[in-house]
Structure formats: structure tokens, C-alpha cells
N, C-alpha and C. Protein backbone atom coordinates (compact mmCIF):
# COMPACT_ATOMS: atom_id res chain seq x y z
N UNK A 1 0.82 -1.20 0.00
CA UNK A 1 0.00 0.00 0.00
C UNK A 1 0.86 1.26 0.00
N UNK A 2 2.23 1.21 0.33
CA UNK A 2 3.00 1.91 0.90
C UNK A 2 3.40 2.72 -0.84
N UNK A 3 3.42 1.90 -1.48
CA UNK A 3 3.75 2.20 -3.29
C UNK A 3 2.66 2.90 -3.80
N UNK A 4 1.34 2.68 -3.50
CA UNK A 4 0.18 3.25 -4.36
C UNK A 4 0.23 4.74 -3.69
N UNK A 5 0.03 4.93 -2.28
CA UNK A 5 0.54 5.87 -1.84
C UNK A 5 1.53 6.95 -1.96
N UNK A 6 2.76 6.32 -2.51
CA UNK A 6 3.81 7.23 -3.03
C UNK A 6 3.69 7.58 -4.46
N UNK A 7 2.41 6.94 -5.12
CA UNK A 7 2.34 7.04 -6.14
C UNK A 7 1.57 7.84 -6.77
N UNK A 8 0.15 7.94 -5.95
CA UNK A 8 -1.32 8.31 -6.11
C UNK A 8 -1.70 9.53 -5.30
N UNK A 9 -2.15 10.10 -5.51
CA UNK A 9 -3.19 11.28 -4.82
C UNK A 9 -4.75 10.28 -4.58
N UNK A 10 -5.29 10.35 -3.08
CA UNK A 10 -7.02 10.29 -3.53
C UNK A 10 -8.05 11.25 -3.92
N UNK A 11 -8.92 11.36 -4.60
CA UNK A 11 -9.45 12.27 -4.46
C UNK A 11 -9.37 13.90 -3.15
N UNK A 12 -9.33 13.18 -2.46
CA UNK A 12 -9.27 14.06 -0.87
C UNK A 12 -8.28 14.89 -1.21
N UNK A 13 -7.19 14.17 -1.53
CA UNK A 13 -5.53 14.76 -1.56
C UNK A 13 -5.39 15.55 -2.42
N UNK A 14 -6.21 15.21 -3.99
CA UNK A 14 -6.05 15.96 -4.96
C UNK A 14 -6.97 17.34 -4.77
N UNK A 15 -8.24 17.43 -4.16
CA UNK A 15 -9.12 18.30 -3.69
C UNK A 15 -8.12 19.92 -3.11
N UNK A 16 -7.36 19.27 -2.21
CA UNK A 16 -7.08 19.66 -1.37
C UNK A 16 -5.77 20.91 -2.06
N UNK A 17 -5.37 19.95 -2.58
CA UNK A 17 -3.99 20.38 -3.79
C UNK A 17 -4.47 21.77 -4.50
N UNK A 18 -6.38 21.24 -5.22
CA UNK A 18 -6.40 22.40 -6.46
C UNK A 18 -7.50 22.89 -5.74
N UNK A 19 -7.62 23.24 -4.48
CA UNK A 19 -8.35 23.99 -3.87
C UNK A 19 -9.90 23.98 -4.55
N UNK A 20 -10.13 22.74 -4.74
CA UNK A 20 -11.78 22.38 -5.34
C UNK A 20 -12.42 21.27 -4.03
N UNK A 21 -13.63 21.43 -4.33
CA UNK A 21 -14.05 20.45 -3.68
C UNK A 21 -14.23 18.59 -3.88
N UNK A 22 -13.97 18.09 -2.88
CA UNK A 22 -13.74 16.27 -3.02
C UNK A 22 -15.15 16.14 -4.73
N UNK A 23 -15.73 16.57 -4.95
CA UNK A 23 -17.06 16.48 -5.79
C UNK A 23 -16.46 16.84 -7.41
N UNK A 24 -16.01 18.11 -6.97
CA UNK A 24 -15.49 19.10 -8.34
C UNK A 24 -14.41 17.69 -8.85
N UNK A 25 -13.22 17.35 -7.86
CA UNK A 25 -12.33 16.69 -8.73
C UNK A 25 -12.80 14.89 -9.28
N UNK A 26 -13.69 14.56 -8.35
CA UNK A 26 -14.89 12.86 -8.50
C UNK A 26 -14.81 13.91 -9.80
N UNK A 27 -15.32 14.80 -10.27
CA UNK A 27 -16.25 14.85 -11.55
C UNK A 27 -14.97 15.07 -12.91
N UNK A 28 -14.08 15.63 -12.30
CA UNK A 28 -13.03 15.48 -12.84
C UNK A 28 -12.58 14.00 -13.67
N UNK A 29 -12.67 13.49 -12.93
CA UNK A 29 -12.00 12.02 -12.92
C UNK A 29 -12.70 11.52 -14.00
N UNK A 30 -14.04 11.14 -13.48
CA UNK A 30 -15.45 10.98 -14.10
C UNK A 30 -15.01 11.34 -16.13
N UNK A 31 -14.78 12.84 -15.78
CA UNK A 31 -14.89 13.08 -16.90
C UNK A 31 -13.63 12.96 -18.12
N UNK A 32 -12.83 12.04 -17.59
CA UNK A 32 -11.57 11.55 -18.25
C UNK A 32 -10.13 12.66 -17.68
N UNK A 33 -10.27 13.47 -17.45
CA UNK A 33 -9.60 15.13 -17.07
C UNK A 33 -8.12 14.22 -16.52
N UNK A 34 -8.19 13.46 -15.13
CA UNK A 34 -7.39 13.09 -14.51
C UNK A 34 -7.95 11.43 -13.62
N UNK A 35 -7.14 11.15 -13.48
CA UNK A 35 -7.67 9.62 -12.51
C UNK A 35 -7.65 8.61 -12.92
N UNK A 36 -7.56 7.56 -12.24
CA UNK A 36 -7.82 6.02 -13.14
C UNK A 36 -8.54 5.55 -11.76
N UNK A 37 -9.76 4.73 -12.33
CA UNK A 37 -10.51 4.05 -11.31
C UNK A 37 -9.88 2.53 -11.35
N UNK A 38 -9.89 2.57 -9.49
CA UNK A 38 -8.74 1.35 -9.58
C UNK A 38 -9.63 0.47 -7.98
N UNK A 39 -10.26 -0.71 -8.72
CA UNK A 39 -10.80 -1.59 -7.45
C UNK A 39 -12.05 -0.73 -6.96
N UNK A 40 -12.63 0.41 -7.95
CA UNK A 40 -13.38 0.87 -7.64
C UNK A 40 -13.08 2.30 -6.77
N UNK A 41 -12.01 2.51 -6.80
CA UNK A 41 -11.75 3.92 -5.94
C UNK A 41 -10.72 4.76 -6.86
N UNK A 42 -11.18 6.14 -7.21
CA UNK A 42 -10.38 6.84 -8.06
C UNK A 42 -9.18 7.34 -7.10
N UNK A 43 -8.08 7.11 -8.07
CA UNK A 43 -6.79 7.24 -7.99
C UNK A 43 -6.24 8.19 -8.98
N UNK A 44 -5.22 9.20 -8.58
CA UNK A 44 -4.82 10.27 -9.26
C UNK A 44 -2.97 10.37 -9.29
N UNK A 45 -2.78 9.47 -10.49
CA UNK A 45 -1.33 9.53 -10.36
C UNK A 45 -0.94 10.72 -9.80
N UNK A 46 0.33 11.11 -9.52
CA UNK A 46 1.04 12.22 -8.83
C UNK A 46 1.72 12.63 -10.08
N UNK A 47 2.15 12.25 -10.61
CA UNK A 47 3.08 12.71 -11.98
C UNK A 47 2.17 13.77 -13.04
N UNK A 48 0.68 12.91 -13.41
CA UNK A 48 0.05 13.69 -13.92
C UNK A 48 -0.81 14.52 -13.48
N UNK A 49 -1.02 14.81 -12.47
CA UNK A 49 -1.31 15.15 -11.57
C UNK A 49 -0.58 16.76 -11.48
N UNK A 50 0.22 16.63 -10.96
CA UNK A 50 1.24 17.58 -11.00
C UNK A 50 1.62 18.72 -12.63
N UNK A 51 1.58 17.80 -13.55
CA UNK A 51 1.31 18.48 -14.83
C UNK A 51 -0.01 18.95 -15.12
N UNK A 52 -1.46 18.21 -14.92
CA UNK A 52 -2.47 18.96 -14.78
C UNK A 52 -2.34 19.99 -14.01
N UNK A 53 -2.06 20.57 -12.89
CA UNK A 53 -2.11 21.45 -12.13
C UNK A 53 -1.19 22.53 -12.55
N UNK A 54 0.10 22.29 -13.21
CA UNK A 54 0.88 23.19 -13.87
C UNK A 54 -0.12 24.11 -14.73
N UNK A 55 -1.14 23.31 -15.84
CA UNK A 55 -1.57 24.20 -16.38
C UNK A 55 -2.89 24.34 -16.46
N UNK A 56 -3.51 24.42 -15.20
CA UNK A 56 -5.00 24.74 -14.74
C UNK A 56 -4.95 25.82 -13.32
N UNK A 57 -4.40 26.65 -13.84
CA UNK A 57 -4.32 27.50 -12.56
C UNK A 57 -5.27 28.53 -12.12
N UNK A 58 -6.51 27.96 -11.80
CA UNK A 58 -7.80 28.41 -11.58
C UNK A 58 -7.76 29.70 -10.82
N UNK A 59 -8.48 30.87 -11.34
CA UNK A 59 -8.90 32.25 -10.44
C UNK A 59 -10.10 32.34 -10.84
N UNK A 60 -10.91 33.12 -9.89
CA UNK A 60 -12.34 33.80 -10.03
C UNK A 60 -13.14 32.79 -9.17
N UNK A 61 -14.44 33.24 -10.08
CA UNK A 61 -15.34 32.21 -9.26
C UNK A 61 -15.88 31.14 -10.11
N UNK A 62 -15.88 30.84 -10.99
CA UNK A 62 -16.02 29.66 -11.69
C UNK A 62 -14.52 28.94 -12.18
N UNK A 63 -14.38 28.51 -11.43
CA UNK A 63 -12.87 28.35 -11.46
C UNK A 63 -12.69 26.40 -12.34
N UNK A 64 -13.79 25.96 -11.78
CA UNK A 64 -13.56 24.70 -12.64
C UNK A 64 -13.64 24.33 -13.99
N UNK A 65 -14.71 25.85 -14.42
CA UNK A 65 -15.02 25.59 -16.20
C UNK A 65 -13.71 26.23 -16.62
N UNK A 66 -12.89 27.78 -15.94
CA UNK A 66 -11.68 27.59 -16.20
C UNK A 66 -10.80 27.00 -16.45
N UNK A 67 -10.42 26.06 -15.41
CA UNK A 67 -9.56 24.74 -15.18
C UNK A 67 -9.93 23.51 -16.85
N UNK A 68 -11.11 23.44 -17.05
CA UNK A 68 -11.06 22.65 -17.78
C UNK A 68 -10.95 23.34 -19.39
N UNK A 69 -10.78 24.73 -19.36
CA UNK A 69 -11.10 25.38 -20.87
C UNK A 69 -9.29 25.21 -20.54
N UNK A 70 -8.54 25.07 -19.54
CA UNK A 70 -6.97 25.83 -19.68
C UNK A 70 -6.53 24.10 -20.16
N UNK A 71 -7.21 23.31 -19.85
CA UNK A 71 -6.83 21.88 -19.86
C UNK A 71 -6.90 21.30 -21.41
N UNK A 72 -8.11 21.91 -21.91
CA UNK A 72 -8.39 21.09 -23.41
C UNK A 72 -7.34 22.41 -24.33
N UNK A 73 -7.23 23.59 -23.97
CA UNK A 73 -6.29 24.26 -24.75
C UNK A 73 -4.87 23.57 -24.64
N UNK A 74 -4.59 23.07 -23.52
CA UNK A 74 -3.02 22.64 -23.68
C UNK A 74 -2.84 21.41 -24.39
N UNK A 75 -3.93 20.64 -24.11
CA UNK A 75 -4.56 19.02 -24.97
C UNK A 75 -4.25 19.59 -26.85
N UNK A 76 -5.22 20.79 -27.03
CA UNK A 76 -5.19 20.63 -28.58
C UNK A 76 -3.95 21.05 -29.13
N UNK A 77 -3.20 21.74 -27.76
CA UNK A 77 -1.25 22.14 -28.44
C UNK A 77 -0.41 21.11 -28.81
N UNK A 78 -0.81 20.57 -27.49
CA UNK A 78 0.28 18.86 -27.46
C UNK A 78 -0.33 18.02 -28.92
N UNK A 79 -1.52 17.73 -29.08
CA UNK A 79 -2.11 17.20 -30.03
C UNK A 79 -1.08 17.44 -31.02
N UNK A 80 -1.21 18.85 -31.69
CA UNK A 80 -0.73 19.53 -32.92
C UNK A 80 0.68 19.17 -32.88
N UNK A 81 1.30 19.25 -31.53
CA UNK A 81 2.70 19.15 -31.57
C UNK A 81 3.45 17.41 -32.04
N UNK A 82 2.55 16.77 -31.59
CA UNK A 82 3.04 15.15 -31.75
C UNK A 82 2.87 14.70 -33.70
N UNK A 83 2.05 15.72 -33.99
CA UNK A 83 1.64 14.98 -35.65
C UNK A 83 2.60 15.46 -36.19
């Protein structure tokens, strides 16, 4: 357990990280964004994790539709960049 741990964020952990609520990042997950459901409990590598958060750096008050407009913009760069 000691490995998944050094490995993973839980929800809680990741919440806590991007200053959203345990719900906001479940929906996250949910919605492909970040997480892998594992034995039934979402798990949030730390690696990507850490790069999502590099470039979702939420202000205001709708801060999650932010987070996810800063997320699919860096998605369609990388996209362009790999072809």
C-alpha cells in the first residue's frame, strides 16, 4: 500500500492540492480530465497530476469551467505538436 501511496493522490488529496471540492475533482476524474478508477476507488497519479495542475491554474469564481477550458487548450497544443 506503501507504493500506491507514493504514487497516487485520492481524491481528498487531490481536492485539497487544487483547492476544489472532493465532488469538483470525482467529476473530474469521471470526466476523463485526470484519474484512473482502480478496485473501484479513483486514484490520481502524482506525476500527472502535477502536470495537470501546472496548467490549470484556476482564479475567479467559476474556477472549474476555467480549469477545464486551460486543460483542453493545452490538450489541442500537445495534439498539434506530436503529428
Amino acid at each position: 500500500m506503501t507504493q500506491l501511496t507514493d504514487q497516487y493522490y485520492t481524491i481528498e488529496q487531490a481536492a485539497l492540492r487544487l483547492d476544489q471540492t472532493s465532488r469538483q475533482v470525482r467529476n473530474l476524474c469521471k470526466s476523463g480530465y485526470i484519474g484512473e478508477l482502480i478496485a473501484g476507488v479513483w486514484l490520481i497519479n502524482r506525476r500527472e497530476f502535477e502536470k495537470f495542475k501546472a496548467i490549470v491554474r484556476p482564479e475567479g469564481t467559476n474556477r472549474v469551467r476555467l480549469m477545464l477550458e486551460a486543460w483542453r487548450a493545452s490538450q489541442k497544443g500537445s495534439k498539434s505538436c506530436e503529428t
